[in-house]
N, C-alpha and C. Protein backbone atom coordinates (compact mmCIF):
# COMPACT_ATOMS: atom_id res chain seq x y z
N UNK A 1 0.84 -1.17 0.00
CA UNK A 1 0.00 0.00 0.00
C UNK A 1 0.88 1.24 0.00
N UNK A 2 0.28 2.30 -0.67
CA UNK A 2 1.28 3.20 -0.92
C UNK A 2 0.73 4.63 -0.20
N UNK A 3 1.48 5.63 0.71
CA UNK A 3 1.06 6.37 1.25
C UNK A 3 1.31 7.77 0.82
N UNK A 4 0.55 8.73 0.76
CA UNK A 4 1.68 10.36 0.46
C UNK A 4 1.41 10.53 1.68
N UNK A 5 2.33 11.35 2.31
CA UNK A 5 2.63 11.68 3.90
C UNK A 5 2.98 13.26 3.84
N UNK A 6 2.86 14.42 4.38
CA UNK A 6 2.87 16.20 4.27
C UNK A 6 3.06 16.32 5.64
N UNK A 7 3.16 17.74 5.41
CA UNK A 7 3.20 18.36 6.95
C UNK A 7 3.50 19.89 6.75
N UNK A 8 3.69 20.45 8.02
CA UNK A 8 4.36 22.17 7.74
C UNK A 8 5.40 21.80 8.17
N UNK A 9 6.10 22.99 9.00
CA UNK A 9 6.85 23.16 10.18
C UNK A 9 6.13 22.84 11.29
N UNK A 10 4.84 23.25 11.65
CA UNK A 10 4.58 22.66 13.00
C UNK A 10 4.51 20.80 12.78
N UNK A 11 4.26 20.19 11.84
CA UNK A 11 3.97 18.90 12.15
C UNK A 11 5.54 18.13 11.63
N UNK A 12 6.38 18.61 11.86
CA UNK A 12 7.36 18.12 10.86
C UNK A 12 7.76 16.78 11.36
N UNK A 13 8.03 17.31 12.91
CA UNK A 13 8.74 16.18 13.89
C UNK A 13 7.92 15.17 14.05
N UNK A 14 6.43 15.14 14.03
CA UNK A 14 5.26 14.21 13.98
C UNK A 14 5.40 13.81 12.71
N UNK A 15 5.57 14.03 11.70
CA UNK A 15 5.78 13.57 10.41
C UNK A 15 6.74 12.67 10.24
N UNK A 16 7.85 12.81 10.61
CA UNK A 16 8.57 12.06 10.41
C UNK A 16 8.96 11.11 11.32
N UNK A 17 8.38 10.43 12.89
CA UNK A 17 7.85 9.34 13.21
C UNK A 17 6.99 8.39 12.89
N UNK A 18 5.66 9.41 12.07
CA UNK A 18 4.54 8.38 11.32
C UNK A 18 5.28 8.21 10.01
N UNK A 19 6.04 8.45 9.52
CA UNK A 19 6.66 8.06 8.34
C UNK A 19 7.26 7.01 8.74
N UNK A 20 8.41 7.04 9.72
CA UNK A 20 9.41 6.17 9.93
C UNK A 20 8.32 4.42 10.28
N UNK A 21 7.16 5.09 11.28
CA UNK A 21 6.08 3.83 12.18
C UNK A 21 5.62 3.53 10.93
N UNK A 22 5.10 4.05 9.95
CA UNK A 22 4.22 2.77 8.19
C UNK A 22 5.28 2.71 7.46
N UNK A 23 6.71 2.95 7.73
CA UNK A 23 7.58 2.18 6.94
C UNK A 23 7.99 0.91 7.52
N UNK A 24 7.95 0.97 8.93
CA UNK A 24 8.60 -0.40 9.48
C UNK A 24 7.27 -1.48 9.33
N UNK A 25 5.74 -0.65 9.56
CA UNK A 25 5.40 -1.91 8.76
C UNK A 25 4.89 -2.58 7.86
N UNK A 26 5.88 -1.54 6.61
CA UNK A 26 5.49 -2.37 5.43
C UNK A 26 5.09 -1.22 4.14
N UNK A 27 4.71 -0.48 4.79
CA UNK A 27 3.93 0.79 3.88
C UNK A 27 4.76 1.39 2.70
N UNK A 28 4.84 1.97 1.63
CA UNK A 28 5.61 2.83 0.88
C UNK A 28 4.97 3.75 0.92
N UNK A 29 6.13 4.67 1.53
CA UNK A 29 5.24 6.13 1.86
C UNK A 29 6.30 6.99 1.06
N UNK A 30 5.15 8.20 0.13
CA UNK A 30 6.22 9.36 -0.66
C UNK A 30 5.75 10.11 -0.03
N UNK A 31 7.09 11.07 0.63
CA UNK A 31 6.94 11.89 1.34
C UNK A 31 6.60 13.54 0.23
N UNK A 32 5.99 14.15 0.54
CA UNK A 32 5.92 15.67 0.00
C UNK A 32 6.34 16.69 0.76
N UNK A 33 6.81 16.67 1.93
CA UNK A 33 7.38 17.66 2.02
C UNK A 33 6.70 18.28 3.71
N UNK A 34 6.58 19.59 4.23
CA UNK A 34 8.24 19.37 4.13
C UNK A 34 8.85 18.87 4.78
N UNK A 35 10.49 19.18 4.89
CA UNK A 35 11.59 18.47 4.82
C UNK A 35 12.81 19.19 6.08
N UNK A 36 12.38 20.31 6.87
CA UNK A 36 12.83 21.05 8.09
C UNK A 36 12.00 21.43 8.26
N UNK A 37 12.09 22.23 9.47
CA UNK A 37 11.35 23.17 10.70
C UNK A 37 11.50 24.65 9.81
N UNK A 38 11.97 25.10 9.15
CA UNK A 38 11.97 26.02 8.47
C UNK A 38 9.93 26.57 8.23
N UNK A 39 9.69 27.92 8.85
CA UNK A 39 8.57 28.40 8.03
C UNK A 39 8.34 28.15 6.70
N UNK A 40 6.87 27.41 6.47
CA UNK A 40 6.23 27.12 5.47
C UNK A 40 4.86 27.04 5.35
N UNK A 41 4.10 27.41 4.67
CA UNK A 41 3.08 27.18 4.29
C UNK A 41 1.81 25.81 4.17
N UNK A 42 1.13 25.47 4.66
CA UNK A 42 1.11 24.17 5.23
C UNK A 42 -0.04 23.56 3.48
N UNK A 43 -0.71 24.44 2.55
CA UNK A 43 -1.02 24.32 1.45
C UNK A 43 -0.31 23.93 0.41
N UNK A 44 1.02 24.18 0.46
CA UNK A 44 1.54 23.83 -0.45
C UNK A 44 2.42 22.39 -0.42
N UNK A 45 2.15 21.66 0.89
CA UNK A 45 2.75 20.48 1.03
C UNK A 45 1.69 19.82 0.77
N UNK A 46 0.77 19.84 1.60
CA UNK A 46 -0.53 19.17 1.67
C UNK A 46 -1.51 19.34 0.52
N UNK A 47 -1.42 20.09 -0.11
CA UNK A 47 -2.33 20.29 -1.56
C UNK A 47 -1.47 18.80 -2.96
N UNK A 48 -0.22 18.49 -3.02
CA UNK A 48 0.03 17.77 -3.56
C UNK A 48 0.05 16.44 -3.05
N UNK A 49 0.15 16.60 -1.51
CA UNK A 49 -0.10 15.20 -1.29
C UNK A 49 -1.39 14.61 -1.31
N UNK A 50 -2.29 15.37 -0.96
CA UNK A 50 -3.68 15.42 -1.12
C UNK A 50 -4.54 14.52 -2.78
N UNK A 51 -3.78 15.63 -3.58
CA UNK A 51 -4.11 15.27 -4.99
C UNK A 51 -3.43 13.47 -5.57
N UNK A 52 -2.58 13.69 -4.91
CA UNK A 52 -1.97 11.86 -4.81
C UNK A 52 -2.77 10.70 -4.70
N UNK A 53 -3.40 10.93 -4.33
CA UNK A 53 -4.94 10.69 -3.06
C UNK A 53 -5.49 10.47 -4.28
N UNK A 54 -6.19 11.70 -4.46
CA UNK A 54 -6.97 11.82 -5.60
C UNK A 54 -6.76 11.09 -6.74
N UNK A 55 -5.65 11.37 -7.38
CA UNK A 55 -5.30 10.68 -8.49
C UNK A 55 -4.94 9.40 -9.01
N UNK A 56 -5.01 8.65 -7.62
CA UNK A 56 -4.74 7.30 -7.54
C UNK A 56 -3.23 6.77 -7.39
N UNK A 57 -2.65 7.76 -6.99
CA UNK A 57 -0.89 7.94 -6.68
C UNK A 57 -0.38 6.65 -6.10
N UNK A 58 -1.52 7.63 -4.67
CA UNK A 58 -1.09 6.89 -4.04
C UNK A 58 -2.44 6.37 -2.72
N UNK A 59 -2.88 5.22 -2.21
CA UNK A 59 -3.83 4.48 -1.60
C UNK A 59 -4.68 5.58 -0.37
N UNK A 60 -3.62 5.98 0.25
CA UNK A 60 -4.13 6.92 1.30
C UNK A 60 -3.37 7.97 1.13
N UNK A 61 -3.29 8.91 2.59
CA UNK A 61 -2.77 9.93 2.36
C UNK A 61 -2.43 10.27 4.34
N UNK A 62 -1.74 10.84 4.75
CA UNK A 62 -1.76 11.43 6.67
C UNK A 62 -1.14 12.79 5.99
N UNK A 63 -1.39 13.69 6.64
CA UNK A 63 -0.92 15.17 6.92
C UNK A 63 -1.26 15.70 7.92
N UNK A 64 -0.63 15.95 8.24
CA UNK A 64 -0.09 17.21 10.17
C UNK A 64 0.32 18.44 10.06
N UNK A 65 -0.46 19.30 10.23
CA UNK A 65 0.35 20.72 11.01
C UNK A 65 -0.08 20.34 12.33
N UNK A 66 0.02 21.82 12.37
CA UNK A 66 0.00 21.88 14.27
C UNK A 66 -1.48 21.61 14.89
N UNK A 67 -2.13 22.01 14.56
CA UNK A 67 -3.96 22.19 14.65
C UNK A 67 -4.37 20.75 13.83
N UNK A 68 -4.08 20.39 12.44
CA UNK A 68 -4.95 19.97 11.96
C UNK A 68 -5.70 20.43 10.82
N UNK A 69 -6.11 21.50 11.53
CA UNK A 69 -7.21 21.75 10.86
C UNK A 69 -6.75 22.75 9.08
N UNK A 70 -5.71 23.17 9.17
CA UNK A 70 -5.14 23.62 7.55
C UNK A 70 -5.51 22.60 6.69
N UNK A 71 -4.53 21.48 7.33
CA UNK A 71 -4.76 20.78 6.43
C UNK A 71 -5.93 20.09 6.24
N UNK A 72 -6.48 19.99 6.84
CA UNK A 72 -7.89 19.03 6.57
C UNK A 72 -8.64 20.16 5.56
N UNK A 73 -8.48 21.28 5.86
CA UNK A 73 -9.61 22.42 4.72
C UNK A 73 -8.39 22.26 3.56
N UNK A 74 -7.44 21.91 3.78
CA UNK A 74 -6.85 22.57 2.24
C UNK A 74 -6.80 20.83 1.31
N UNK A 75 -7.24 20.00 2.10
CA UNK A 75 -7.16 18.55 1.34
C UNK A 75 -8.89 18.22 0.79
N UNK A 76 -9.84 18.35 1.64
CA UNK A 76 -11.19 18.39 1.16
C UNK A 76 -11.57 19.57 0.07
N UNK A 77 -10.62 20.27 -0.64
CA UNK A 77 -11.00 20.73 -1.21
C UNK A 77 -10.94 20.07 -2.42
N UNK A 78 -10.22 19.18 -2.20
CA UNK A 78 -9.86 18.07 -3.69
C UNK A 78 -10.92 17.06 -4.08
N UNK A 79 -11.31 17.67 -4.80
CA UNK A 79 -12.49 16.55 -5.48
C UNK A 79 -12.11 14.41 -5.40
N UNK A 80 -12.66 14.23 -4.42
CA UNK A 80 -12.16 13.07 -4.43
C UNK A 80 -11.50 12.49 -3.09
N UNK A 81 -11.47 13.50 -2.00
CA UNK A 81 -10.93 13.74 -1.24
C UNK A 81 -11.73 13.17 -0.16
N UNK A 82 -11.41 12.40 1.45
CA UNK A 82 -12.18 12.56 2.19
C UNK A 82 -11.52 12.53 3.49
N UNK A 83 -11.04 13.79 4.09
CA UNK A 83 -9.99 14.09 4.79
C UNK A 83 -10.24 14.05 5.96
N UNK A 84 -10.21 13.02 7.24
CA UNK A 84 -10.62 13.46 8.41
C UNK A 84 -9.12 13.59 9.33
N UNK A 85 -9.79 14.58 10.25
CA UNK A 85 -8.86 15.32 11.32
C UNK A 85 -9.34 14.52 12.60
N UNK A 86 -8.22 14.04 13.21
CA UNK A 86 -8.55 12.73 14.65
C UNK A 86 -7.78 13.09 15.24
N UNK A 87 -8.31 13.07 16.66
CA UNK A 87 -7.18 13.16 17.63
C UNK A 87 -7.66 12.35 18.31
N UNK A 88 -8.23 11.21 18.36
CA UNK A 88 -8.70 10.40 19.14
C UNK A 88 -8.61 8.62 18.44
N UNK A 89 -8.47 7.53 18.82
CA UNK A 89 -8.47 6.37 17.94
C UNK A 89 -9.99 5.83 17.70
N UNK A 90 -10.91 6.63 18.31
CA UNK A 90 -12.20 6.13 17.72
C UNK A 90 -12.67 6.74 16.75
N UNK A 91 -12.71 7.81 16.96
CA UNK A 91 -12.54 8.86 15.97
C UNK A 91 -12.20 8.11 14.57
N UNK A 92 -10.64 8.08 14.34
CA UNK A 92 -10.67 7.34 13.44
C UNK A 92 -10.69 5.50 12.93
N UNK A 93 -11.29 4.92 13.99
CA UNK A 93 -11.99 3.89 13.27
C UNK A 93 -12.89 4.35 12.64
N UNK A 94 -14.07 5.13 13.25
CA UNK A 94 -15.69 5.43 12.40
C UNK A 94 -15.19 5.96 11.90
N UNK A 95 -14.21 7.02 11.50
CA UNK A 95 -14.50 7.72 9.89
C UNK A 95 -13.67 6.93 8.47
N UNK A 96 -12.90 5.44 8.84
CA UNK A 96 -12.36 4.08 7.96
C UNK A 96 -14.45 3.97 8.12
N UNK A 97 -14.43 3.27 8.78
CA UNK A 97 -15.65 2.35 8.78
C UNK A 97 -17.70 3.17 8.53
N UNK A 98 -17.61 4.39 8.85
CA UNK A 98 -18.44 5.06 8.12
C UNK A 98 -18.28 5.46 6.82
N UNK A 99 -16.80 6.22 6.82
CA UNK A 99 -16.98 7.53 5.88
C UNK A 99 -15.59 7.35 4.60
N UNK A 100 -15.40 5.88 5.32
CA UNK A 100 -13.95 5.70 4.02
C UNK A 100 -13.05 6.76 3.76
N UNK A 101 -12.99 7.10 5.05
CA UNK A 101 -11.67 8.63 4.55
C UNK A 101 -10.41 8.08 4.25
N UNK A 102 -9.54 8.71 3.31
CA UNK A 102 -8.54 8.64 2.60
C UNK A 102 -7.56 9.19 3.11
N UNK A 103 -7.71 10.18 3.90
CA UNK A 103 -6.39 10.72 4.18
C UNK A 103 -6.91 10.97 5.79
N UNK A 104 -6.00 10.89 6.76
CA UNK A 104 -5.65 10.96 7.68
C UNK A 104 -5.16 12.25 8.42
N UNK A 105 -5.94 13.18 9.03
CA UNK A 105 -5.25 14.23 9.35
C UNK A 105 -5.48 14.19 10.36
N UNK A 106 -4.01 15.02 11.28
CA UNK A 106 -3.85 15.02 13.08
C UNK A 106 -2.73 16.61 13.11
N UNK A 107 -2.95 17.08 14.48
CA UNK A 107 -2.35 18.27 14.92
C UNK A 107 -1.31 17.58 15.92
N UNK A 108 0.06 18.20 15.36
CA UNK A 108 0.82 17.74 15.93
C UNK A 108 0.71 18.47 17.53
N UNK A 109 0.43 19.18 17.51
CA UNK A 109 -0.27 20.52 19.15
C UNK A 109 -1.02 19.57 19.88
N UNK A 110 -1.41 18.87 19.03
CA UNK A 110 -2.68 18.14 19.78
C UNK A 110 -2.40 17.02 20.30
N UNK A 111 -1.86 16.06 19.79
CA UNK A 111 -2.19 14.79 19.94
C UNK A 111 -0.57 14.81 20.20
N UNK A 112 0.05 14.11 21.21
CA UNK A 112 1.69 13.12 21.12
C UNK A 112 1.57 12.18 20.40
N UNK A 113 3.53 12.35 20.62
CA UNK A 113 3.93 11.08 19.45
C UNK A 113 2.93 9.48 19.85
N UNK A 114 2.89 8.87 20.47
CA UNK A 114 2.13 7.85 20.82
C UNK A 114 0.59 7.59 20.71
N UNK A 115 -0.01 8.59 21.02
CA UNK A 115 -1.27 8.45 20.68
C UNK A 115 -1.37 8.89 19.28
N UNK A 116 -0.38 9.33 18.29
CA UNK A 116 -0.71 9.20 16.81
C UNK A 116 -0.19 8.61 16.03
N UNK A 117 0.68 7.42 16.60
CA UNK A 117 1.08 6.27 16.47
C UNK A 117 -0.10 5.29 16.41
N UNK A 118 -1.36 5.26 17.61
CA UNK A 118 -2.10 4.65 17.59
C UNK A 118 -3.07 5.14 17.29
N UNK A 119 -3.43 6.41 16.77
CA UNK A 119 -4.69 6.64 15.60
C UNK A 119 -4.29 6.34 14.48
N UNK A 120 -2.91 6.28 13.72
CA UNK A 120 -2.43 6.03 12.72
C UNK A 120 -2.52 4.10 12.67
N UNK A 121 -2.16 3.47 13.48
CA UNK A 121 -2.59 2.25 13.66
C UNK A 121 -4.10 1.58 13.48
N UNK A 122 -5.28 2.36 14.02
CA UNK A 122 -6.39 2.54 13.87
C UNK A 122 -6.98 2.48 12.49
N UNK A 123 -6.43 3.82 12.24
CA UNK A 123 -7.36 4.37 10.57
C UNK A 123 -6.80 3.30 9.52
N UNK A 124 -5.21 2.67 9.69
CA UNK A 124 -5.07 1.78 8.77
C UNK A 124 -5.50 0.53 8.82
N UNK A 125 -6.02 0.19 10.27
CA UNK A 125 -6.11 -1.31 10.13
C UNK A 125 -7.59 -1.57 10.23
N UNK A 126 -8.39 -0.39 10.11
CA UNK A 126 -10.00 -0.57 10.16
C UNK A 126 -10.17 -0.39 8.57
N UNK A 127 -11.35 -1.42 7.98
CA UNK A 127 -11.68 -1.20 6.90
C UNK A 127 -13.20 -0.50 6.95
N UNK A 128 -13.26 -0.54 5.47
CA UNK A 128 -14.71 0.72 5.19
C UNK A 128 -15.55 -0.72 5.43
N UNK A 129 -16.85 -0.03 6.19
CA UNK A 129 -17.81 -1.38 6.68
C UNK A 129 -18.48 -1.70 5.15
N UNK A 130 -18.84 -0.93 3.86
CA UNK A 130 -19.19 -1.34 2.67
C UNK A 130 -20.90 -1.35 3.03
N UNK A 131 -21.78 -1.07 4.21
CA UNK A 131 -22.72 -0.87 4.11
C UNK A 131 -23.47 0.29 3.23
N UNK A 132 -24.90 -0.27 2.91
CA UNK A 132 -25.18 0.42 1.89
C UNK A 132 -25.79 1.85 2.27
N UNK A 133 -26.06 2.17 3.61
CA UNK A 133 -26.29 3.40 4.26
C UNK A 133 -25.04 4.50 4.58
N UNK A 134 -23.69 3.73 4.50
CA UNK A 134 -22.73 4.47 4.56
C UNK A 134 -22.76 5.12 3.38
N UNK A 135 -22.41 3.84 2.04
CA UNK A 135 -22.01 4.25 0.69
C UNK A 135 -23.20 5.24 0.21
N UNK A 136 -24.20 4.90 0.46
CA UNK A 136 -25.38 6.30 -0.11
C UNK A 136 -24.70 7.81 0.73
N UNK A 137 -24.52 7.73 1.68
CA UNK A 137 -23.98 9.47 2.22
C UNK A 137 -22.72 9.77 1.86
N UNK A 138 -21.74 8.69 1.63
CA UNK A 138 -20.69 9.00 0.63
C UNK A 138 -20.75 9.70 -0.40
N UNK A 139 -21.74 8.89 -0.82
CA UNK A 139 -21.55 9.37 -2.76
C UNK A 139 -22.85 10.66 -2.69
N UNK A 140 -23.47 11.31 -1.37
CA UNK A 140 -23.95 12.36 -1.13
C UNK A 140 -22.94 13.44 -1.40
N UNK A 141 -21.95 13.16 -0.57
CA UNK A 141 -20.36 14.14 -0.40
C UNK A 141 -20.03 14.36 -1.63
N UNK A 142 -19.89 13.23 -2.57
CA UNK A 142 -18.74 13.30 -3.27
C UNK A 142 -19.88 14.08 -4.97
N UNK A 143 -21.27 14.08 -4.57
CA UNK A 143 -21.94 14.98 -5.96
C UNK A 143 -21.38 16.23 -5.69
C-alpha cells in the first residue's frame, strides 16, 4: 500500500515518526514535504499530497500541522478527497468504517507522538464497513 505523507513546520517532527512507524510496517510512503522546521506554508505540502490521493498515486494519504485543521480544509478541497482530522483512535476507526476517509489528518499541538502512532494504527487497520447506508452518504459528499 502506498502512502503520500505532508506536513508544515509545525507537524514536521510528527511527520517524520509516522513516516518512519508505516515504513517499518510495510507501507511505501512518498513523502511531499516538508523536509525542516523552516517556516512554510502548510497548502503547499498538503495540496500535492492530497491530490496523490486523488489521483490514484497513491492508496491513502496522513498530513499534520499543528492544529490539523489547515490541512484538513486545504485537502477536502480536492475533489475526491475525504480528509478526516482525529485526535482520538475512535474517531478514526468510524471515519475508515463510516466515511472511508482517505487521508488521515492530526495536529501535531494536539495529539503526542504515541497516541498518533495509535490513531495512525487505527485508521489503517480498520476497513470501510461497505454498508449500503454508509455508501449512499458518501456518494452524497462526493456529488
Amino acid at each position: 500500500m502506498k502512502v503520500s505523507i505532508a506536513s508544515d513546520h509545525g507537524g514536521f517532527d510528527l511527520k517524520e515518526k509516522v513516516k518512519a512507524h508505516l515504513e517499518k510496517k510495510g507501507f511505501e510512503v512518498k513523502d511531499f514535504g516538508c523536509f525542516d522546521k523552516s517556516s512554510c506554508d502548510y497548502p503547499d505540502f498538503g495540496k500535492p499530497a492530497a491530490k496523490a490521493v486523488a489521483d490514484g498515486e497513491c492508496d491513502f494519504g496522513v498530513l499534520i500541522c499543528t492544529t490539523g485543521i489547515g490541512m484538513s480544509m486545504t485537502a477536502n478541497k480536492i475533489k475526491g478527497v475525504r480528509a478526516a482530522l482525529c485526535s482520538d483512535s475512535l474517531s478514526a476507526s468510524l471515519t475508515r468504517l463510516h466515511n472511508n476517509a482517505n487521508i488521515l489528518v492530526m495536529g501535531a499541538g494536539i495529539v503526542g507522538e504515541n497516541l498518533a502512532l495509535s490513531i495512525t494504527d487505527t485508521f489503517f487497520d480498520t476497513p470501510f464497513s461497505e454498508e449500503d447506508r454508509h455508501i449512499r452518504r458518501i456518494n452524497k459528499i462526493e456529488d
